[in-house]
Protein backbone atom coordinates (compact mmCIF):
# COMPACT_ATOMS: atom_id res chain seq x y z
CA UNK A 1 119.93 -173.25 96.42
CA UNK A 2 118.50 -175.55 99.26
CA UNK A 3 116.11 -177.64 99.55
CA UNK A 4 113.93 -175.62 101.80
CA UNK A 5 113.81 -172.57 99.46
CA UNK A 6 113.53 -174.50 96.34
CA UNK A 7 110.70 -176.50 98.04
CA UNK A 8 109.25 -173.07 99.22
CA UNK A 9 109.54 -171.94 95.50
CA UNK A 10 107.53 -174.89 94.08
CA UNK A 11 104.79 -174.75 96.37
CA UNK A 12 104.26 -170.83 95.87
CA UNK A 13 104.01 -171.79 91.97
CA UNK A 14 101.61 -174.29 92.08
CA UNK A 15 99.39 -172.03 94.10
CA UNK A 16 99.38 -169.77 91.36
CA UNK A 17 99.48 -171.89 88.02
CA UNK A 18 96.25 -172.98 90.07
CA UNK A 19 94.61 -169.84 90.50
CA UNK A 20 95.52 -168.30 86.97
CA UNK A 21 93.73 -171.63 85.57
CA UNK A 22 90.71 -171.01 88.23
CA UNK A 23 90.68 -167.28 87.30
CA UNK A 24 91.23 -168.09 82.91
CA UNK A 25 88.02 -170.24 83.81
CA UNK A 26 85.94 -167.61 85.58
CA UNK A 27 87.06 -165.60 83.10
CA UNK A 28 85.38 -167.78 80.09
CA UNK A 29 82.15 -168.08 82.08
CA UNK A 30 82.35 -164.57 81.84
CA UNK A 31 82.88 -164.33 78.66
CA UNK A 32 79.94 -166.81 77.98
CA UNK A 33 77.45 -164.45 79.73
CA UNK A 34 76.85 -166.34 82.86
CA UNK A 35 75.73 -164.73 85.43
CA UNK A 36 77.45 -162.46 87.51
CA UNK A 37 75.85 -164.84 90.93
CA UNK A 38 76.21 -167.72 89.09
CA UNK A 39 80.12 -167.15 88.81
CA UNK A 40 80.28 -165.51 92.37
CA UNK A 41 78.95 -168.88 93.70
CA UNK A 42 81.50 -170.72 91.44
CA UNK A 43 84.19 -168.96 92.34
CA UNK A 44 83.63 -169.46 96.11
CA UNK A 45 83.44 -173.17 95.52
CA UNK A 46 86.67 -173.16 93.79
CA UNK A 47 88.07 -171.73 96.56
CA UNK A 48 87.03 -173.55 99.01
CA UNK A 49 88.39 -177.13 97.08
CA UNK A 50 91.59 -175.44 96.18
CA UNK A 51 92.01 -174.43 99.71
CA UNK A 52 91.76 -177.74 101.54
CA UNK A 53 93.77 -178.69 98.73
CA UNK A 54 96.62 -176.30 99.50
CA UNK A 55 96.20 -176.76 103.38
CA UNK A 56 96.41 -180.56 102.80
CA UNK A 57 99.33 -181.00 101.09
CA UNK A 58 101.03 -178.09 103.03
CA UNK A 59 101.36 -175.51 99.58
CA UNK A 60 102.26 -172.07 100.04
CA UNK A 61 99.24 -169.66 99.53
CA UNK A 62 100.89 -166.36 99.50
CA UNK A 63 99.73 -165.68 95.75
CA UNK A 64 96.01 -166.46 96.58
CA UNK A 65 96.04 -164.39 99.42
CA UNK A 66 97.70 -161.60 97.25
CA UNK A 67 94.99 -161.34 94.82
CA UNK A 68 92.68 -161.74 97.64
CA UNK A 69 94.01 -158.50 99.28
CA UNK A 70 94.24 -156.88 95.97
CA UNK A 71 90.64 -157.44 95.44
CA UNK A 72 90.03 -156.26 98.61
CA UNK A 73 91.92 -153.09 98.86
CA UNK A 74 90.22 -151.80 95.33
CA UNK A 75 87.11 -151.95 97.37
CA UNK A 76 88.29 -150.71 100.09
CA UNK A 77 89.48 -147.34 98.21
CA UNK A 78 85.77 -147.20 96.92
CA UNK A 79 84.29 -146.54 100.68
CA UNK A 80 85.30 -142.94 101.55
CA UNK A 81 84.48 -141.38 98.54
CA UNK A 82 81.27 -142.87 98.12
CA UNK A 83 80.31 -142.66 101.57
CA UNK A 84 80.91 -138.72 101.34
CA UNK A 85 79.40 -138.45 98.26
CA UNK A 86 76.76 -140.42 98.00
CA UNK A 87 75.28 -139.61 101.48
CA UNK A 88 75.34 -135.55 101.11
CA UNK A 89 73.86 -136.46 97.45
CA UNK A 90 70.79 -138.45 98.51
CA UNK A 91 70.31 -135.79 102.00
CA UNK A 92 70.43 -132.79 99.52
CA UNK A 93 67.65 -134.21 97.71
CA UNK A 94 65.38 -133.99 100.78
CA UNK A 95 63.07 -131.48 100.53
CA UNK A 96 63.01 -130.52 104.33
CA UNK A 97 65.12 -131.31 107.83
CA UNK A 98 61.81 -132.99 109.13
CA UNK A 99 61.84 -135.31 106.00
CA UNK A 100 65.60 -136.21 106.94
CA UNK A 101 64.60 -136.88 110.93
CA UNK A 102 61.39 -139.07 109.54
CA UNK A 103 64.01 -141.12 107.24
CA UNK A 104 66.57 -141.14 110.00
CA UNK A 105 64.31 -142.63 112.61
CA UNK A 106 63.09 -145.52 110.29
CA UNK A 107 66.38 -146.57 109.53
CA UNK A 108 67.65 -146.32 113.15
CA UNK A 109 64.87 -148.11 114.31
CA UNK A 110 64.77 -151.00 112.44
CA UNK A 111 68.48 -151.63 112.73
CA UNK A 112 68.04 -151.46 116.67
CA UNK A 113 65.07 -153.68 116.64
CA UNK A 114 66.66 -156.58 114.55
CA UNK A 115 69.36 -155.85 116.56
CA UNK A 116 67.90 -157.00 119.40
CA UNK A 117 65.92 -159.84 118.32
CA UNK A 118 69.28 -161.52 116.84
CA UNK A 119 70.39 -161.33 120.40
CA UNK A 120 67.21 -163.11 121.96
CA UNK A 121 67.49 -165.87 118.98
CA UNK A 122 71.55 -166.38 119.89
CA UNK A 123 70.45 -166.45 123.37
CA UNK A 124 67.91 -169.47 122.56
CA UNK A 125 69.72 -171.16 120.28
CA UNK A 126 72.94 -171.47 122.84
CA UNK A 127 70.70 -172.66 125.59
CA UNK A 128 69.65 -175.37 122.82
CA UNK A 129 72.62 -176.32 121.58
CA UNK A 130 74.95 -176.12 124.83
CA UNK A 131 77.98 -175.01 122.62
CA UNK A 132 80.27 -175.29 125.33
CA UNK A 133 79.47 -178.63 126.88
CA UNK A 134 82.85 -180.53 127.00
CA UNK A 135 85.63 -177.84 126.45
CA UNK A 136 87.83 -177.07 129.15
CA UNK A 137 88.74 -173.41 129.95
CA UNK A 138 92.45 -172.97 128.63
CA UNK A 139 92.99 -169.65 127.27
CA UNK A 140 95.81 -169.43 124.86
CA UNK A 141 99.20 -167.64 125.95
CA UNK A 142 98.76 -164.87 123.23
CA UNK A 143 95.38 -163.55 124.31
CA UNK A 144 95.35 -159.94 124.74
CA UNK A 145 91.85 -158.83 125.55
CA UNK A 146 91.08 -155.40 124.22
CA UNK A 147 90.50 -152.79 125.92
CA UNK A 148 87.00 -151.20 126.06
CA UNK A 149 86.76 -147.64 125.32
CA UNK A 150 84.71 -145.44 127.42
CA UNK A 151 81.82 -143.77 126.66
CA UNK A 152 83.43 -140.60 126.25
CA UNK A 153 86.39 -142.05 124.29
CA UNK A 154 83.48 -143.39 121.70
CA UNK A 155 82.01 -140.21 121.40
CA UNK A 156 85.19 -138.17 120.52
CA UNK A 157 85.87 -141.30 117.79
CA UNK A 158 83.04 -139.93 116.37
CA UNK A 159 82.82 -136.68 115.96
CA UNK A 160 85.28 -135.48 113.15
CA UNK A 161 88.14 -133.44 114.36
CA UNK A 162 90.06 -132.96 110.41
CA UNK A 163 87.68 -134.72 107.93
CA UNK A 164 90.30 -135.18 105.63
CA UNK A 165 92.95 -136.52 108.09
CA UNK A 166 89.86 -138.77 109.26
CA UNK A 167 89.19 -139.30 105.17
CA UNK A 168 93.34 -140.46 105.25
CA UNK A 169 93.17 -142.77 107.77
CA UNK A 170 90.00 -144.83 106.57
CA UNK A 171 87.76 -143.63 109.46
CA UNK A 172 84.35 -143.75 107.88
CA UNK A 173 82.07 -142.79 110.62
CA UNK A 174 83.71 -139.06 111.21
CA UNK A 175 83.70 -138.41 107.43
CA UNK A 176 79.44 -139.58 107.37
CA UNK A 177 79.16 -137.29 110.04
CA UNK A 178 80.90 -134.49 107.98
CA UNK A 179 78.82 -135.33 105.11
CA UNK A 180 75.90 -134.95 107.03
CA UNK A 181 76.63 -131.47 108.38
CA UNK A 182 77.35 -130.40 104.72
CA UNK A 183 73.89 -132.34 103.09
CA UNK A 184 72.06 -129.94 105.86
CA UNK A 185 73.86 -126.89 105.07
CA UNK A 186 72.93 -127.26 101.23
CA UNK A 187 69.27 -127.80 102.41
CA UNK A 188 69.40 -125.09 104.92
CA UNK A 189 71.03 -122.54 102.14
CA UNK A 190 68.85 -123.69 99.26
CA UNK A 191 65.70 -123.01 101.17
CA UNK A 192 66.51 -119.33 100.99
CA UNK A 193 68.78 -119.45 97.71
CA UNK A 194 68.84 -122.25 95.59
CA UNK A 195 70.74 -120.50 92.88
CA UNK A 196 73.48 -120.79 95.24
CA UNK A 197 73.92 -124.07 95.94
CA UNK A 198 72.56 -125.14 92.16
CA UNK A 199 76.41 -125.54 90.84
CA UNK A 200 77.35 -127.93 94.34
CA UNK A 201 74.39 -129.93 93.89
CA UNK A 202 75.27 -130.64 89.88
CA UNK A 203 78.91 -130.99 91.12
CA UNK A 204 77.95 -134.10 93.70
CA UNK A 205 75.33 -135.80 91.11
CA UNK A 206 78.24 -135.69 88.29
CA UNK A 207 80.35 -136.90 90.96
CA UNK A 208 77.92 -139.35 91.92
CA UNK A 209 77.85 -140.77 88.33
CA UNK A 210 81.62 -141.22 87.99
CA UNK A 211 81.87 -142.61 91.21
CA UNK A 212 79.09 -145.36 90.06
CA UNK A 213 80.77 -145.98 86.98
CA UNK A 214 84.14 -146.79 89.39
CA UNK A 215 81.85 -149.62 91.47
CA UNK A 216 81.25 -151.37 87.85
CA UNK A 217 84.62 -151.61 87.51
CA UNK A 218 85.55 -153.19 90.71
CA UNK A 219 82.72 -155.76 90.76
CA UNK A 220 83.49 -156.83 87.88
CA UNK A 221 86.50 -158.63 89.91
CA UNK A 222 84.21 -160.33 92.29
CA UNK A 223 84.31 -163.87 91.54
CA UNK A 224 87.77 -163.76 91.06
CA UNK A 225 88.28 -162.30 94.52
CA UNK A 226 85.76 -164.13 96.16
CA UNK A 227 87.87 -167.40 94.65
CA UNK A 228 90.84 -165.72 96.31
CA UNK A 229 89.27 -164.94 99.53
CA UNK A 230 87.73 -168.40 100.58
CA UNK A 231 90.84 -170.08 98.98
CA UNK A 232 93.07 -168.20 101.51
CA UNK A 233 90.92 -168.68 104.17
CA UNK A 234 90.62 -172.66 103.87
CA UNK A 235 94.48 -172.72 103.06
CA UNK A 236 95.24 -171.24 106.58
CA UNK A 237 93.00 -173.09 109.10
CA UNK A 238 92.14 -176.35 107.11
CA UNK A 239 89.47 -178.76 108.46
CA UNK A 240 91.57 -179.93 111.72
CA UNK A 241 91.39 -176.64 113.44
CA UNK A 242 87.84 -176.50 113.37
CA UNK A 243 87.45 -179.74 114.52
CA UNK A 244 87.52 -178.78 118.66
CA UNK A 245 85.09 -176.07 118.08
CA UNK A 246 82.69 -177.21 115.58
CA UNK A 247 79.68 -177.28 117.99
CA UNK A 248 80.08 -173.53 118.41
CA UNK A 249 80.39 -172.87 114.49
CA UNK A 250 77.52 -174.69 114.37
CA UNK A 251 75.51 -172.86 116.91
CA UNK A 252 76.37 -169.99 115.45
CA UNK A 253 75.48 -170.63 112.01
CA UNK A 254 72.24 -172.05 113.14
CA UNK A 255 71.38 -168.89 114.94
CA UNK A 256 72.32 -166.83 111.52
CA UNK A 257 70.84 -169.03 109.43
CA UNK A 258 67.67 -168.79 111.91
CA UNK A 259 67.59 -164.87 111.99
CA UNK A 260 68.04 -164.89 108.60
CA UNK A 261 65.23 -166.58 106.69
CA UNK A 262 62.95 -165.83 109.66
CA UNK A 263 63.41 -162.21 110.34
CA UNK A 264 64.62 -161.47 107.38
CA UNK A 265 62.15 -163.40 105.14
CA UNK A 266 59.42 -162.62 107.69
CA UNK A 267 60.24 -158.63 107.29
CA UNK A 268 60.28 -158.86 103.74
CA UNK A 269 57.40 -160.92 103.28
CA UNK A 270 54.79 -159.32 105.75
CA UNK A 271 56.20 -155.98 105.99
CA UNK A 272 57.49 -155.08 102.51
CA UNK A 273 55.22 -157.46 101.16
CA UNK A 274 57.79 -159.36 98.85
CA UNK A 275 58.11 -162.10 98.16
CA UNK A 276 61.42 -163.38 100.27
CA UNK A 277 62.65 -166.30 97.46
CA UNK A 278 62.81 -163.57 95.29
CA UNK A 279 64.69 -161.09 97.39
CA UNK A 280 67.26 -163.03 98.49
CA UNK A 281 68.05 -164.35 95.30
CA UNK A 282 68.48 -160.62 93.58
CA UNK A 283 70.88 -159.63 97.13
CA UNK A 284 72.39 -162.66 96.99
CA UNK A 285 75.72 -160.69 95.57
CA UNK A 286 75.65 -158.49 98.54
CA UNK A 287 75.87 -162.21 100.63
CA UNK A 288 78.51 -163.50 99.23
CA UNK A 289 80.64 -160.58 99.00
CA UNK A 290 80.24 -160.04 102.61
CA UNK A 291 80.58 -163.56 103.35
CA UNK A 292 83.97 -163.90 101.94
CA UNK A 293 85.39 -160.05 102.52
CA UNK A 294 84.40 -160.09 105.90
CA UNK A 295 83.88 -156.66 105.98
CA UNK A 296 80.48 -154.30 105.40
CA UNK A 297 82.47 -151.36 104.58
CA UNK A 298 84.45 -153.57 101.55
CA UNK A 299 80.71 -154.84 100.97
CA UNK A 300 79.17 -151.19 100.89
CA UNK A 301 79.48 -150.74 96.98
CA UNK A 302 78.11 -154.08 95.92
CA UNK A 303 75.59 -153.63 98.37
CA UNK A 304 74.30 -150.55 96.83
CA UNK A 305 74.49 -151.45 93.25
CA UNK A 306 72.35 -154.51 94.57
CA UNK A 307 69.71 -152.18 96.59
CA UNK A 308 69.38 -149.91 93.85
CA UNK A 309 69.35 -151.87 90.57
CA UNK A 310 68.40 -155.28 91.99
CA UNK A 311 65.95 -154.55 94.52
CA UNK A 312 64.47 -151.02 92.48
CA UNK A 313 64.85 -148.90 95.63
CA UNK A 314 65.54 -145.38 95.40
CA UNK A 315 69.29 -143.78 94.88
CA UNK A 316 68.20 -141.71 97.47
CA UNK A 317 67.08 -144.02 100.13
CA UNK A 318 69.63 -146.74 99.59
CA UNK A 319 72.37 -143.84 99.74
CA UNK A 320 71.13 -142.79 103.11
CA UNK A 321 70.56 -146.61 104.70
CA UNK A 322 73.36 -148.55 103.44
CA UNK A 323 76.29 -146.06 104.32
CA UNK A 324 74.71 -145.87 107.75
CA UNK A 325 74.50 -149.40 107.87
CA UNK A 326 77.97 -150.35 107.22
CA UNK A 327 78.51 -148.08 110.61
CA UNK A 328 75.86 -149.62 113.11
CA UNK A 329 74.59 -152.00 111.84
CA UNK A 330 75.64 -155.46 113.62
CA UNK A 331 72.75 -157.68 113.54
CA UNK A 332 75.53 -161.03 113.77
CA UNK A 333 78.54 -159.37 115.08
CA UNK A 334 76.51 -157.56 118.09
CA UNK A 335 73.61 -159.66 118.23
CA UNK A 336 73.87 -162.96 117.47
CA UNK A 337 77.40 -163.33 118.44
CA UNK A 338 77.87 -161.82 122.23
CA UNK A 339 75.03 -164.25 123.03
CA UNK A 340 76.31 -167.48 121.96
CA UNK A 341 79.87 -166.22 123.44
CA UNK A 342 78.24 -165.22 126.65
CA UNK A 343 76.49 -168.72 126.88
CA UNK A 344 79.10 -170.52 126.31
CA UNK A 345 82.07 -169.06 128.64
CA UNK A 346 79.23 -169.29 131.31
CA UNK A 347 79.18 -173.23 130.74
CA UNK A 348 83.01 -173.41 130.09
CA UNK A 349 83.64 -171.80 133.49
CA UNK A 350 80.55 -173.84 135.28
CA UNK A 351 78.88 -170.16 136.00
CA UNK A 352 74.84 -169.91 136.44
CA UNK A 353 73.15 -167.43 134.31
CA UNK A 354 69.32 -166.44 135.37
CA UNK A 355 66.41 -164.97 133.77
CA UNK A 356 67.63 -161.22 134.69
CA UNK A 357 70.72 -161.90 133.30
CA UNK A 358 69.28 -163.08 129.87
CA UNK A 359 67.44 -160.01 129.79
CA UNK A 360 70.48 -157.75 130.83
CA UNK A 361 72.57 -159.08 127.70
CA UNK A 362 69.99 -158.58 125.12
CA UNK A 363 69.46 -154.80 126.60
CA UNK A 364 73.35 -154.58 126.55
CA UNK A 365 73.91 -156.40 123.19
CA UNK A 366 71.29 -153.77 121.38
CA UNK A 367 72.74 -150.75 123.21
CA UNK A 368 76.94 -151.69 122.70
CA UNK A 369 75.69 -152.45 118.92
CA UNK A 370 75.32 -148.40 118.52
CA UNK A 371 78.46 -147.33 121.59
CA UNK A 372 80.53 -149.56 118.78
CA UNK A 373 79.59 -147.75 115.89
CA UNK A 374 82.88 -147.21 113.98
CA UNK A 375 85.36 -148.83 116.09
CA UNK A 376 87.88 -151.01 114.31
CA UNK A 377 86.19 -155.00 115.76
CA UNK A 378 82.68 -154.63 116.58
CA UNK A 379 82.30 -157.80 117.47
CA UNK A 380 85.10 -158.38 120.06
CA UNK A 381 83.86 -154.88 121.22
CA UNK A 382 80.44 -155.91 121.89
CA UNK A 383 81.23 -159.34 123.10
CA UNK A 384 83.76 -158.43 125.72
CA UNK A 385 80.74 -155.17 127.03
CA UNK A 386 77.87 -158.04 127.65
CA UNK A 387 80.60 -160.50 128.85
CA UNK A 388 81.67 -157.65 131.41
CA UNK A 389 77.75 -156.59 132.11
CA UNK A 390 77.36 -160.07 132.93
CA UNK A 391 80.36 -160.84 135.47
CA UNK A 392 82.19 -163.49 132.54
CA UNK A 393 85.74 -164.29 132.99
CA UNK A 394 86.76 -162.04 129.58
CA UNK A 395 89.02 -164.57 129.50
CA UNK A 396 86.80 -166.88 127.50
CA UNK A 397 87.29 -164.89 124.54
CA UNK A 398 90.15 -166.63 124.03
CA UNK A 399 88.58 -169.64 123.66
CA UNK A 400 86.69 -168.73 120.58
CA UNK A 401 89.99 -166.87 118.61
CA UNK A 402 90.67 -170.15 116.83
CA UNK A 403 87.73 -170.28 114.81
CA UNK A 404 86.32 -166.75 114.78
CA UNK A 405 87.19 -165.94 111.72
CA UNK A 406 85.06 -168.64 110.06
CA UNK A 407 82.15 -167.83 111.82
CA UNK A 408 82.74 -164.23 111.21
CA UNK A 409 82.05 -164.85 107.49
CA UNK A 410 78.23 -165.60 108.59
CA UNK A 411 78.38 -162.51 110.67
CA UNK A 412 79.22 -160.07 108.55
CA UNK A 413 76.81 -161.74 105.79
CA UNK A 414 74.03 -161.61 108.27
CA UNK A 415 74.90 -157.38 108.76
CA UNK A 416 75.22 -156.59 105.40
CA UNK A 417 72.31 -158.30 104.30
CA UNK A 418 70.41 -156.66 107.49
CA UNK A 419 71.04 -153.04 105.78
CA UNK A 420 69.40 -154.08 102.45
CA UNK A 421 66.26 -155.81 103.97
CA UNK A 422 66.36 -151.82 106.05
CA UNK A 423 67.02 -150.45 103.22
CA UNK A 424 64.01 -152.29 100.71
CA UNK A 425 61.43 -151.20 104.35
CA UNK A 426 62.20 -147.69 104.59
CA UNK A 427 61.77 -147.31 100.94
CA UNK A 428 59.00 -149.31 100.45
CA UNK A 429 57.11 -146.91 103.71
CA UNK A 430 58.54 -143.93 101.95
CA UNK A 431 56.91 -144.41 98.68
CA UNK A 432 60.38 -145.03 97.04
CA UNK A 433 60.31 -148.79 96.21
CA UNK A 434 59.67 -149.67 92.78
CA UNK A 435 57.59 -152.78 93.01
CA UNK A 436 56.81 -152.66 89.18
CA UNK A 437 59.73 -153.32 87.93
CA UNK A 438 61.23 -155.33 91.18
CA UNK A 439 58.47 -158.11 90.11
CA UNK A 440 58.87 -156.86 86.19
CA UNK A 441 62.89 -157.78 86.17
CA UNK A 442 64.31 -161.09 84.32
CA UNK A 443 67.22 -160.39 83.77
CA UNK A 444 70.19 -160.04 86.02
CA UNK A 445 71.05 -155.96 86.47
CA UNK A 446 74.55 -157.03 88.01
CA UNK A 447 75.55 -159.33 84.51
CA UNK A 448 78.35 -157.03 84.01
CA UNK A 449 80.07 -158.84 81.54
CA UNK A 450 83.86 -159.79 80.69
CA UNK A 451 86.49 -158.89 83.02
């Protein structure tokens, strides 16, 4: 055997004698009955030090980022189902169309609105911070800018040509639409004969049940994936490959951090009338899920475990919201994000930006944050629309690959988190927010236990 593969050999072991001790440890906390956020924040610290660790002395990750994916992928399997499901369960409930339309405008509206005031506060915070003083415009060889789909091209990628071929290939936003035409249909049918569509509607609640019963299951794993997740991610880019761009992390996270205790907060505190410590610390598992999956649709189950038995809103509001949220709604990744980017090629490439184009690229940002809905990189999507609205070299997306990923764990925090503060406002306007025992609860509903 050579030296290179046994040397390969060694490092992959260490990596994982490391994480089975980090994961035996977890598990004891478990076992001890510490709380289920307590250990999610644990486990995303000991994945961060074990990262470096393994990026610094050059150790093979492959089994971290294994369990990661594992983790990942159980989640993953948890989205179509429950998106059909649980959205024609909580629609069927509605006693009318016009009660669906009222619901349905809320939510819409609020995730366009936030939308586009994440896009004003990247805007101001990149004309603060001048992200892209001092870089030079190279654009790495590799760069392949994608392709923007028309509008027509969009519109077909949503509307569901074979909802179970769509169901196959993990395209959420055709099967929601099928679920939707199905929800009105049992409405429609049980205005005239409710004995008819008695045995569906006990069919998708028992279904419902099972399906919630799955979600326990699978979040159960969350610390131990998180730990995965962020260990991976620190293994492969390290601290040196930040280093270059760590003005524009930080003028990113500023602007998240910004839109997220004020809007947030501010929507939760005068418009809910809750008080915002308290929210964010019952969805903070929702946070940290998204923060280290990177992904709203892997976050959708935590996130409504957390909306419904945290935050005491309604099955049948938090089934409607947060399915439709995970499709469109991109407070960081079409917000926050194509304004920073747009600011900051403009300075790379010594380009002058005016007043009506500031205005132009918030328009754009909130209207390519609903054109995007489904399609696989929002954020890329968005960016490269108000980069081309704007007359931006789309080259300058290149400029940002090497630490996009990192600052896409903020975005994707800042979306998810967007749906439950939608979520906790349409319900609380609808009558379906239980305030009693939101201010009433100790205890921590998501303290599932051993794993």
């Amino acid at each position: 055997m050579n030296n290179n593969l046994w040397n390969a050999l060694q490092s992959n072991w260490v990596s994982l004698v490391v994480s089975i001790v980090i994961i035996g440890f977890l598990h004891v906390l478990a076992r001890k009955r510490i709380g289920f956020g307590t250990r999610v924040l644990i486990g995303l610290g000991l994945g961060l030090i074990a990262g470096i660790v393994f990026n610094s002395f050059k150790l093979d990750y492959k089994s971290v980022s294994t369990i990661g994916t594992i983790y990942v992928n159980l989640i993953k399997m948890l989205v179509i189902p429950l998106v059909f499901v649980l959205v024609i369960n909580s629609i069927a409930q509605l006693s009318s169309l016009g009660q669906l339309r009222k619901i349905g405008v809320k939510t819409i509206g609020w995730f366009l609105l936030t939308t586009g005031i994440a896009a004003i506060i990247g805007l101001l915070v990149a004309l603060a911070m001048d992200p892209g003083s001092g870089i030079s415009a190279s654009v790495p060889k590799d760069y392949k800018p994608r392709d923007i789909p028309t509008f027509s091209q969009v519109i077909l990628d949503l509307v569901p040509s074979n909802p179970f071929s769509d169901a196959a290939g993990g395209k959420v936003v055709p099967v929601l639409i099928f679920a939707i035409f199905v929800a009105i249909a049992i409405i429609h049918v049980g205005s005239k004969k409710p004995d008819v569509v008695a045995p569906v509607k006990t069919l998708i609640q028992s279904a419902t049940a099972v399906l919630h019963q799955v979600v326990k299951y699978v979040i159960r794993l969350t610390p131990y994936g998180v730990y995965a997740l962020i260990g991976s991610m620190a293994a492969k880019y390290g601290i040196e490959t930040l280093a270059p761009l760590v003005k524009l992390i930080g003028t990113s996270y500023l602007a998240l951090l910004i839109h997220f205790v004020l809007v947030f907060g501010g929507l939760v505190l005068f418009v809910a009338k809750v008080n915002p410590i308290k929210f964010f610390k019952k969805a903070y598992p929702t946070v940290a899920v998204a923060f280290t999956t990177r992904s709203s649709y892997a976050t959708l189950p935590v996130n409504l475990e957390v909306i419904t038995k945290r935050l005491r809103v309604s099955p049948r509001i938090a089934s409607f919201v947060a399915p439709l949220g995970a499709t469109m709604n991109f407070n960081g990744c079409g917000g926050i994000w194509p304004a920073i980017v747009a600011i900051f090629v403009a300075k790379v490439y010594n380009l002058q930006l005016g007043l009506s184009d500031y205005i132009v690229l918030v328009l754009v940002a909130v209207i390519s944050s609903i054109g995007v809905a489904g399609v696989p990189g929002p954020a890329t999507i968005s960016t490269t629309v108000v980069l081309t609205a704007l007359g931006l070299p789309l080259e300058g997306m290149g400029l940002v690959i090497a630490v996009e990923s990192v600052i896409d764990m903020g975005r994707t925090a800042v979306n998810a988190t967007g749906t439950t503060v939608t979520s906790l406002l349409v319900a609380n306007a609808e009558g379906e927010f239980d305030r009693e025992a939101f201010d009433r609860d100790e205890e921590d509903p998501l303290d599932l236990g051993a794993a």
